[in-house]
C-alpha atoms as a PDB file:
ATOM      1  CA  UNK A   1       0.000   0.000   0.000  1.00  0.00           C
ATOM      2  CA  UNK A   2       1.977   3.515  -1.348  1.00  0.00           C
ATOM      3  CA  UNK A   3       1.173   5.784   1.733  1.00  0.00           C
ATOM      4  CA  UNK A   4       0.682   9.548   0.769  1.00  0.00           C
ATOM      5  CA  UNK A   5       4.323  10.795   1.309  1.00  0.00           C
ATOM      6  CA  UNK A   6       5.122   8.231  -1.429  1.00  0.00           C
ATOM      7  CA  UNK A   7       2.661   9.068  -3.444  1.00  0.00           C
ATOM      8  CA  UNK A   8       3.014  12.731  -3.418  1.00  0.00           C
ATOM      9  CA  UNK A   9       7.004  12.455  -4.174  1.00  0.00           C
ATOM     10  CA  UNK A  10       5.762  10.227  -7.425  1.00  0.00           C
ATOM     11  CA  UNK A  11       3.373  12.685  -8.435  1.00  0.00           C
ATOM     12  CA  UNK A  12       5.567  15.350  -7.981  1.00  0.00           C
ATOM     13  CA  UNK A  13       8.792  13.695  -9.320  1.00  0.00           C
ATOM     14  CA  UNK A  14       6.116  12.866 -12.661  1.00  0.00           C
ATOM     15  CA  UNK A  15       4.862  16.511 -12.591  1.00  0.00           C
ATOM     16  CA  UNK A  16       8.793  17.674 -13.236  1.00  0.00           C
ATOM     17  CA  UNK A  17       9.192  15.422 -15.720  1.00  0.00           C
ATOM     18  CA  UNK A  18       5.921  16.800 -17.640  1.00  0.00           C
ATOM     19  CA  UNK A  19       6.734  20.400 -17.463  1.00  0.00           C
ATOM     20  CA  UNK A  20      10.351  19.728 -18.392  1.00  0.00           C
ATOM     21  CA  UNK A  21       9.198  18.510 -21.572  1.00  0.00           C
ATOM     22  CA  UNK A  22       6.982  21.596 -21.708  1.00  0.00           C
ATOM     23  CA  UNK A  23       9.938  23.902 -21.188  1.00  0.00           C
ATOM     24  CA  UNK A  24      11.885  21.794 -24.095  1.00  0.00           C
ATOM     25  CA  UNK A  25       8.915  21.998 -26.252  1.00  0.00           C
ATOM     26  CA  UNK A  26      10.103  24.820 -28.026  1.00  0.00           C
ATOM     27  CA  UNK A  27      13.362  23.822 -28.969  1.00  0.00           C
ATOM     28  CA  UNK A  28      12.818  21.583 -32.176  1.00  0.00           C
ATOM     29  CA  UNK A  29      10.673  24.666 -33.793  1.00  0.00           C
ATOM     30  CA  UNK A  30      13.048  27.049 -32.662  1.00  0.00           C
ATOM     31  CA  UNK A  31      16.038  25.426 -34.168  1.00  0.00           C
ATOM     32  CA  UNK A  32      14.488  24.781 -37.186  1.00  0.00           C
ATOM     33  CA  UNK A  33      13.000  27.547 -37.768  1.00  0.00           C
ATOM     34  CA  UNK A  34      15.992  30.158 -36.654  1.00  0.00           C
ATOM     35  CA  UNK A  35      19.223  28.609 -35.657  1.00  0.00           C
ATOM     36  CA  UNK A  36      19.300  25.983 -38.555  1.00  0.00           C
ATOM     37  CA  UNK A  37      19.129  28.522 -41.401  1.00  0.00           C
ATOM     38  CA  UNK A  38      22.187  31.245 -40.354  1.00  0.00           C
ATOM     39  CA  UNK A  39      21.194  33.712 -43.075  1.00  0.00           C
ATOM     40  CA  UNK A  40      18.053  34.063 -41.632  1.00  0.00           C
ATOM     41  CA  UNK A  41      18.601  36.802 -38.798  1.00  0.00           C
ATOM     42  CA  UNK A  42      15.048  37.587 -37.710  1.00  0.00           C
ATOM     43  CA  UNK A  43      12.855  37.181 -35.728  1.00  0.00           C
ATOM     44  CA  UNK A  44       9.867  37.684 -37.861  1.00  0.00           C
ATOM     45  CA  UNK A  45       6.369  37.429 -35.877  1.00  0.00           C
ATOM     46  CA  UNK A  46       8.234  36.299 -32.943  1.00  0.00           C
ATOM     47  CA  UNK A  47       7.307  38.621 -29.856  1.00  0.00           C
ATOM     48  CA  UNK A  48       9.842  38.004 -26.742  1.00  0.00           C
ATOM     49  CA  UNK A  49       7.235  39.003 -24.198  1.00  0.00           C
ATOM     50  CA  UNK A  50       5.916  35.674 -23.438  1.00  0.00           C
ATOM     51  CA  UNK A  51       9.831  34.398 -22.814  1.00  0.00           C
ATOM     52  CA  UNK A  52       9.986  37.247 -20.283  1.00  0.00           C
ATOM     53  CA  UNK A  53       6.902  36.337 -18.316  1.00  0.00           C
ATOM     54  CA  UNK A  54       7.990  32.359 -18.186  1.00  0.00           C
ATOM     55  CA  UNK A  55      11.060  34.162 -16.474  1.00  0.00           C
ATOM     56  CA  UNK A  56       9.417  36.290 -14.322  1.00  0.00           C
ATOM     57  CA  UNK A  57       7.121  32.849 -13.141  1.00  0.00           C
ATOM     58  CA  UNK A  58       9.941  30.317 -12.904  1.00  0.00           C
ATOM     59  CA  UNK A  59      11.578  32.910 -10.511  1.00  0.00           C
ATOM     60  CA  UNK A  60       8.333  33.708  -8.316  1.00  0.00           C
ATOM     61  CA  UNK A  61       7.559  29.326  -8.131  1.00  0.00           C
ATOM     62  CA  UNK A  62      11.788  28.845  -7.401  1.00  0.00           C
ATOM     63  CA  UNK A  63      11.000  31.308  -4.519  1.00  0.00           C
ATOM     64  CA  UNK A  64       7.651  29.501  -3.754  1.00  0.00           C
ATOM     65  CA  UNK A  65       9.571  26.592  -2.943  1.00  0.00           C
ATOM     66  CA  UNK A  66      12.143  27.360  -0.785  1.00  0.00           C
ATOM     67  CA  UNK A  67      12.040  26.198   2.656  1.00  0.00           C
ATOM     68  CA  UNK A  68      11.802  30.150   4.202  1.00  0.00           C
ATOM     69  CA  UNK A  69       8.993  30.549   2.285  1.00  0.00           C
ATOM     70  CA  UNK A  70       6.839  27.135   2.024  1.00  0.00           C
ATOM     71  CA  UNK A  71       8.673  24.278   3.523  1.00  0.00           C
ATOM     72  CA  UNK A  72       8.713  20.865   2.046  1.00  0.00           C
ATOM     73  CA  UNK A  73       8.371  22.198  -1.898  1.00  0.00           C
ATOM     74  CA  UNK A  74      11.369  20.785  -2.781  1.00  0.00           C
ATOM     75  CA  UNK A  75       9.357  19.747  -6.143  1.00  0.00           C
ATOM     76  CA  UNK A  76       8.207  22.683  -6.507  1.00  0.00           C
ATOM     77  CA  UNK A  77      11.489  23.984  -6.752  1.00  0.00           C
ATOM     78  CA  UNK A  78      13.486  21.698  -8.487  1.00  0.00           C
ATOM     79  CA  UNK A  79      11.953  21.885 -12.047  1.00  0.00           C
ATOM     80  CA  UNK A  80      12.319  26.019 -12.431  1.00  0.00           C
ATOM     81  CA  UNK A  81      15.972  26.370 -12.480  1.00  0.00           C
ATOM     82  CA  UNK A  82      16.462  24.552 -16.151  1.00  0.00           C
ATOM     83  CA  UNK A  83      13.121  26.118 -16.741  1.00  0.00           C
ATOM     84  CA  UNK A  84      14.502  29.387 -16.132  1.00  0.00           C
ATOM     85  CA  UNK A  85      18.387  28.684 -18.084  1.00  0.00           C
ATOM     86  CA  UNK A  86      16.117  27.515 -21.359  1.00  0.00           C
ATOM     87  CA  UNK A  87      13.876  30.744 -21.079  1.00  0.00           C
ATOM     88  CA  UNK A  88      17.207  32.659 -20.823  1.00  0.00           C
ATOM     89  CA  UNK A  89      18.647  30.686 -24.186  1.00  0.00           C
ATOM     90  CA  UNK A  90      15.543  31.548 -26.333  1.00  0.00           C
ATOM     91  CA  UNK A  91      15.580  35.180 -24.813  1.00  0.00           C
ATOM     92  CA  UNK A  92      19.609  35.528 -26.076  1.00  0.00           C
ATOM     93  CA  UNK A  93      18.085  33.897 -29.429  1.00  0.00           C
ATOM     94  CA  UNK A  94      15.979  36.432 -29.928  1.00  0.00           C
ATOM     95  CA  UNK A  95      18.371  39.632 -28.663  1.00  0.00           C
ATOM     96  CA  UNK A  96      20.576  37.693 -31.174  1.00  0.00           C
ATOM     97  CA  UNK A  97      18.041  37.565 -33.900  1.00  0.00           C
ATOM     98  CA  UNK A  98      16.141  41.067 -33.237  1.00  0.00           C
ATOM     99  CA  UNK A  99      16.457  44.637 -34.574  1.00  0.00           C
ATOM    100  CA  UNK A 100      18.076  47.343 -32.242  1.00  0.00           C
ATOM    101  CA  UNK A 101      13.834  47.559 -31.419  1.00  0.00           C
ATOM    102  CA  UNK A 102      13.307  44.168 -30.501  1.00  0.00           C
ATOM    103  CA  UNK A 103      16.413  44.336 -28.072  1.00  0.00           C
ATOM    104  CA  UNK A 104      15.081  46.880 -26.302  1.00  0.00           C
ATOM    105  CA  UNK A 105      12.517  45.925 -25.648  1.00  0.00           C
ATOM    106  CA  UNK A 106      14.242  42.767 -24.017  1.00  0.00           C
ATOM    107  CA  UNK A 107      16.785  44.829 -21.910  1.00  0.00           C
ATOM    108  CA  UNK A 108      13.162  46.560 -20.878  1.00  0.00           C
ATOM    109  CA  UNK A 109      11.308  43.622 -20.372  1.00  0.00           C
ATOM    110  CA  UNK A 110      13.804  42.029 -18.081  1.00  0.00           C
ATOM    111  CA  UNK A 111      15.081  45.379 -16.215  1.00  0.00           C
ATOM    112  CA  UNK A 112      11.489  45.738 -15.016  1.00  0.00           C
ATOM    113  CA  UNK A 113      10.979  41.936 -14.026  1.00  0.00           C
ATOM    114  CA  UNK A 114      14.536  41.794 -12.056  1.00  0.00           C
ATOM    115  CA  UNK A 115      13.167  45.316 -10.026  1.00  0.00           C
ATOM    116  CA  UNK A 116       9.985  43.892  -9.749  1.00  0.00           C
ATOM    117  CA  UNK A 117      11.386  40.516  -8.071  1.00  0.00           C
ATOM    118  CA  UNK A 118      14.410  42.059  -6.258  1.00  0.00           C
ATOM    119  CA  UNK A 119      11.749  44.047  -4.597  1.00  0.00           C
ATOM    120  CA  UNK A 120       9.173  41.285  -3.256  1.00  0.00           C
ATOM    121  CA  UNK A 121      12.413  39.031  -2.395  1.00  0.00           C
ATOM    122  CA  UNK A 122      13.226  41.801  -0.079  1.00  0.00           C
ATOM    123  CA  UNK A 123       9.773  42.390   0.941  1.00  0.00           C
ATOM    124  CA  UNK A 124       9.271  39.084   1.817  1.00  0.00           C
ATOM    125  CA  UNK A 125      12.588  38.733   3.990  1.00  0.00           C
ATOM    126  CA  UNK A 126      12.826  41.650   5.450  1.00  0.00           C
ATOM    127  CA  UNK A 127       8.991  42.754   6.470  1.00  0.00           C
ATOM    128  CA  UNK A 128       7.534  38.887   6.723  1.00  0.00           C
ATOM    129  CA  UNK A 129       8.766  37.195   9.518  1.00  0.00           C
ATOM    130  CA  UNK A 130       6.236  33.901   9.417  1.00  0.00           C
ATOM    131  CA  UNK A 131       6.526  31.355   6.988  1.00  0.00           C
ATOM    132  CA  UNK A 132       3.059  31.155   6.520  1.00  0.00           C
ATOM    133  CA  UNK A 133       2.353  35.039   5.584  1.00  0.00           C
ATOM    134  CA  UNK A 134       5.639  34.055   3.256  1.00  0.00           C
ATOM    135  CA  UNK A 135       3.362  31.410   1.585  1.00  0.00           C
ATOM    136  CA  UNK A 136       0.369  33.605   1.649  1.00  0.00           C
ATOM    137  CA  UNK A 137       2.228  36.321  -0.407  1.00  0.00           C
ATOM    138  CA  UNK A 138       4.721  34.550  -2.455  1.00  0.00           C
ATOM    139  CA  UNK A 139       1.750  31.655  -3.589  1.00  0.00           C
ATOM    140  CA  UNK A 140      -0.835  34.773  -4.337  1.00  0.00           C
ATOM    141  CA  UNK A 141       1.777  36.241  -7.158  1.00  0.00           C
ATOM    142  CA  UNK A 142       2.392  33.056  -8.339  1.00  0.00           C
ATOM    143  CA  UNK A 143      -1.505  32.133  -8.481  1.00  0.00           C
ATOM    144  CA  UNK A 144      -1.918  35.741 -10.197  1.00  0.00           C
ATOM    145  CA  UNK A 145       1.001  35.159 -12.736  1.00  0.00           C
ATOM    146  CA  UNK A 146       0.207  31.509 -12.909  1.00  0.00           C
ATOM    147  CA  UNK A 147      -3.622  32.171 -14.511  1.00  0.00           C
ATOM    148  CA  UNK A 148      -2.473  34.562 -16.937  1.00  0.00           C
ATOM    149  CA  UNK A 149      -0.113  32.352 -18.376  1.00  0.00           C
ATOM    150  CA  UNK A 150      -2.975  29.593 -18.871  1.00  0.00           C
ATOM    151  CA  UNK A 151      -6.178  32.076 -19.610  1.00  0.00           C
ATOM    152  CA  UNK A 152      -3.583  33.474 -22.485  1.00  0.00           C
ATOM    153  CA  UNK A 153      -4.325  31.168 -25.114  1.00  0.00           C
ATOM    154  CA  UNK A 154      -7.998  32.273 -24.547  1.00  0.00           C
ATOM    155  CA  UNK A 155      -7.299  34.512 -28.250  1.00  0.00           C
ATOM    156  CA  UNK A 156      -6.178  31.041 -29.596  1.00  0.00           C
ATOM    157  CA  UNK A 157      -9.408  29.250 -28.767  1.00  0.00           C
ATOM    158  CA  UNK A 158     -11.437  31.956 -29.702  1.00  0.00           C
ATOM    159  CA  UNK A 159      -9.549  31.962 -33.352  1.00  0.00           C
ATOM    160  CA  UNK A 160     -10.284  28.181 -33.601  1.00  0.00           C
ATOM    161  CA  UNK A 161     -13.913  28.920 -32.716  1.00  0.00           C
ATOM    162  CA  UNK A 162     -14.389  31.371 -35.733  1.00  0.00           C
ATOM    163  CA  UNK A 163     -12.333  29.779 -38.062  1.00  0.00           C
ATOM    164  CA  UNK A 164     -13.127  25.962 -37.398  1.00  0.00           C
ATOM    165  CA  UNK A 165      -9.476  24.874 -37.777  1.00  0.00           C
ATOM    166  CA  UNK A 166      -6.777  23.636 -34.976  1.00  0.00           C
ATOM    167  CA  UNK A 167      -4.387  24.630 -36.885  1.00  0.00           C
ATOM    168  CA  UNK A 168      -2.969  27.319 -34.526  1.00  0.00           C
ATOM    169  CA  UNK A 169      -3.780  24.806 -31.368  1.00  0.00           C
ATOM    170  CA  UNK A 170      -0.888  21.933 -31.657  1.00  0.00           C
ATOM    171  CA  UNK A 171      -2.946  18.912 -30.524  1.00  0.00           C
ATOM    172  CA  UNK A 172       0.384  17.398 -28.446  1.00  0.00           C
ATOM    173  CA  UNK A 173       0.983  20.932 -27.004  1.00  0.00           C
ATOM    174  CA  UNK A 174      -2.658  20.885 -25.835  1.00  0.00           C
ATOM    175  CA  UNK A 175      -2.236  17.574 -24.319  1.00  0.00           C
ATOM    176  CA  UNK A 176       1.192  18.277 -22.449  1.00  0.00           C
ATOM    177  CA  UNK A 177      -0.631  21.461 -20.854  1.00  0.00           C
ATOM    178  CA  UNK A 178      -3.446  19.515 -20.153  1.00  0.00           C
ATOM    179  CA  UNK A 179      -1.661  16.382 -18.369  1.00  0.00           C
ATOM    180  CA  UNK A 180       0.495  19.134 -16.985  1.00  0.00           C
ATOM    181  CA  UNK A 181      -1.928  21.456 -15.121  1.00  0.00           C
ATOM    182  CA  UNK A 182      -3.886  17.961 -14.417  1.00  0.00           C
ATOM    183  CA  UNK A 183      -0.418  16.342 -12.353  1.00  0.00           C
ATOM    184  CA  UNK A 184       0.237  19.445  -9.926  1.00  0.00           C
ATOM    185  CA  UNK A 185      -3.463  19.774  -9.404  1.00  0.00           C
ATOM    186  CA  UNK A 186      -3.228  16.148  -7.648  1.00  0.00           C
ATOM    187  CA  UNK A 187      -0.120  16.874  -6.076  1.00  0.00           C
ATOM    188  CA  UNK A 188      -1.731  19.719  -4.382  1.00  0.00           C
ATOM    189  CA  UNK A 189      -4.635  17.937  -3.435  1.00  0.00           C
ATOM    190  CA  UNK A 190      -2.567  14.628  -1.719  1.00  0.00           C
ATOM    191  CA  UNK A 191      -1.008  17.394   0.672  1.00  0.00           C
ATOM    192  CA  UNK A 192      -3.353  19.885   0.302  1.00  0.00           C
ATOM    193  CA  UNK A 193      -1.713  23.060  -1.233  1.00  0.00           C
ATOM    194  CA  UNK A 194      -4.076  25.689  -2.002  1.00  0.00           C
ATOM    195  CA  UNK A 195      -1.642  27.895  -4.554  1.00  0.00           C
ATOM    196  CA  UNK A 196      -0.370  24.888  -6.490  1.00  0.00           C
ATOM    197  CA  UNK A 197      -4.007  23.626  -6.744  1.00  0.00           C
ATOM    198  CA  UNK A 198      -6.255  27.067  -7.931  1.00  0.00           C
ATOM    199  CA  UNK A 199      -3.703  28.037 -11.001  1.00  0.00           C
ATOM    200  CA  UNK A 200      -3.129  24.597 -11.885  1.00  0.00           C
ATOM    201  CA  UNK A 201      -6.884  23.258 -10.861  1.00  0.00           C
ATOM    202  CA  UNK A 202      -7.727  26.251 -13.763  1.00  0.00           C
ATOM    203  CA  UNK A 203      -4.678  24.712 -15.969  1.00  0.00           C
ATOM    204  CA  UNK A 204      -6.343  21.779 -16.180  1.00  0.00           C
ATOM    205  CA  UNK A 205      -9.462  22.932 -17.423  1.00  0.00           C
ATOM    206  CA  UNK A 206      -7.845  25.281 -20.042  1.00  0.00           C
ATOM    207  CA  UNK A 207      -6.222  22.012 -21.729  1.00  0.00           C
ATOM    208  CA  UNK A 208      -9.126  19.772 -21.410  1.00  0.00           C
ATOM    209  CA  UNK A 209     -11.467  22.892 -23.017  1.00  0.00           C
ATOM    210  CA  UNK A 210      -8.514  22.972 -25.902  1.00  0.00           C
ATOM    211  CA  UNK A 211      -9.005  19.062 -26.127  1.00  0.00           C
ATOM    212  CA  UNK A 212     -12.464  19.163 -26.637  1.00  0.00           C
ATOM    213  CA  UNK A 213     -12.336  22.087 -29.118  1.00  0.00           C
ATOM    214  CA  UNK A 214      -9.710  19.848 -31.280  1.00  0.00           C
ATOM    215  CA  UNK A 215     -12.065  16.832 -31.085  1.00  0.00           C
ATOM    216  CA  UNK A 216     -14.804  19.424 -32.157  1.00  0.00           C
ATOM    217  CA  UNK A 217     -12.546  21.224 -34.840  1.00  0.00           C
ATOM    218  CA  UNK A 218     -10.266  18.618 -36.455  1.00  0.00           C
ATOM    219  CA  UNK A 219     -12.652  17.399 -39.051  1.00  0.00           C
ATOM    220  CA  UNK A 220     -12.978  20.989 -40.614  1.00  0.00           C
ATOM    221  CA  UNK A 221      -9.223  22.079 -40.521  1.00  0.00           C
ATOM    222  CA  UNK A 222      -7.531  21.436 -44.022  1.00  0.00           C
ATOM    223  CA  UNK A 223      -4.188  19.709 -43.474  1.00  0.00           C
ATOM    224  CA  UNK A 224      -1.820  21.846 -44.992  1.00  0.00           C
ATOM    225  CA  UNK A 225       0.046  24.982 -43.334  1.00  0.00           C
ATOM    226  CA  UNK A 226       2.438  22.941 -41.441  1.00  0.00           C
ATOM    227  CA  UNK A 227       4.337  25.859 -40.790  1.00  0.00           C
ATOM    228  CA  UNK A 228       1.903  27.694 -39.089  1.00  0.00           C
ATOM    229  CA  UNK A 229       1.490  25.402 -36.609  1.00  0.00           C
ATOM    230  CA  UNK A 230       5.049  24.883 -36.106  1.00  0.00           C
ATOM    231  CA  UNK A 231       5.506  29.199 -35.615  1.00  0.00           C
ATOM    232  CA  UNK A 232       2.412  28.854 -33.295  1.00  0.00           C
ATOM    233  CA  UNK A 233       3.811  25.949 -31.335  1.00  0.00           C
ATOM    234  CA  UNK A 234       7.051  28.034 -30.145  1.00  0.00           C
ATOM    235  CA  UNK A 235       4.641  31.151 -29.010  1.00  0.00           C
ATOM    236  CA  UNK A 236       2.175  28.788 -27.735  1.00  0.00           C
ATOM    237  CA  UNK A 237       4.331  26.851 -25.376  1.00  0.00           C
ATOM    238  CA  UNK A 238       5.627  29.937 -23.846  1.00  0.00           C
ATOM    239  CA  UNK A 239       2.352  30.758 -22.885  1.00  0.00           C
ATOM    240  CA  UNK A 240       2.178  27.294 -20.832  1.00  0.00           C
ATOM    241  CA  UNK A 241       5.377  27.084 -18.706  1.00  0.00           C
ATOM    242  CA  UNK A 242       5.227  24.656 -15.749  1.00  0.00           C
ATOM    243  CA  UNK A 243       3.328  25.750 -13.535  1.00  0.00           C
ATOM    244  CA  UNK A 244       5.085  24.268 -10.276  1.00  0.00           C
END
């Protein structure tokens, strides 16, 4: 009989694993469609923004999970630092890659989320002294950060809705989000974890509502434009980082 330590550390241990593969999803596409042509410096429809934000959330669950904060997340923690290095290597890709425009917009972007966290990390050791107002503040901005990330491919859903076609909603992308919201959800719920669960509890219901519209929607989409749903798979999975 696997008692519920066990089976949390499985679920967790599986839930790293999942959003791993979510944080390497990217990298075929990107290769391919930037670092494997050299003459092709640009960026094209390519927006960094969503890069920044995966930073900005990697960096808020890292500090979600150490033991000042909320003790016994060390699962929590563990998958956000190679999340964080492979948001960093697509970020240099694109300051790479970009017009003087574009990398300002970077140096921007990442100036105001390094003030931004530099100022609750000192908020939060300097003015909260219980672990448990830690957890209360720290797991809020997560939560807050957390649901934009998964209500943002709301636009994509809608676009699939009007133009009957899946073809900018990658089925496996779908599923990984899905499966991935669906793991930390029951790891919050075997040791009940009320931040984990409410952005990942809504995580879960954002993949399985992209599931149903591709079961609804894959009939009617023509099967060409490959390429568009390659492009829309390396926005798209930026959009879905792990969310624990």
């Amino acid at each position: 009989m696997v008692n519920t330590e066990t089976a949390w550390n499985i679920v967790g241990i599986i839930g790293n694993v999942i959003s791993l593969g979510l944080f390497i999803s990217p990298v075929p596409t990107f290769y391919n469609t930037r670092l494997k042509d050299h003459t092709k410096k640009d960026v094209e429809e390519f927006q960094p923004y969503p890069y920044i934000a995966a930073v900005l959330n990697c960096l808020f669950w890292m500090l979600y999970g150490m033991p000042f904060v909320h003790p016994n997340s060390l699962l929590v923690l563990t998958v956000n630092p190679p999340g964080l290095l492979l948001e960093f290597i697509c970020i240099s890709i694109f300051f790479v890659y970009a017009p003087n425009n574009g990398r300002k917009k970077i140096v921007v972007g990442l100036g105001i989320v390094f003030i931004f966290y530099a100022n609750v990390v000192a908020l939060t050791l300097l003015t909260l002294h219980e672990a448990k107002i830690r957890s209360f503040m720290v797991g809020m901005l997560c939560d807050i950060f957390n649901t934009m990330m998964y209500i943002s491919p709301l636009t994509i859903m809608t676009k699939v809705i009007n133009t009957k076609s899946v073809k900018y909603m990658p089925f496996y992308l779908s599923l990984a989000n899905f499966l991935n919201g669906a793991i930390w959800t029951s790891y919050a719920l075997i040791k009940f974890d009320i931040y984990v669960l409410v952005s990942n509890g809504l995580g879960a219901m954002s993949g399985a509502i992209q599931l149903i519209l591709y079961a609804c929607y894959y009939k009617t989409t023509t099967k060409n434009n490959k390429n568009d749903i390659e492009n829309n798979a390396v926005q798209l999975s930026t959009t879905h980082t792990p969310k624990a």
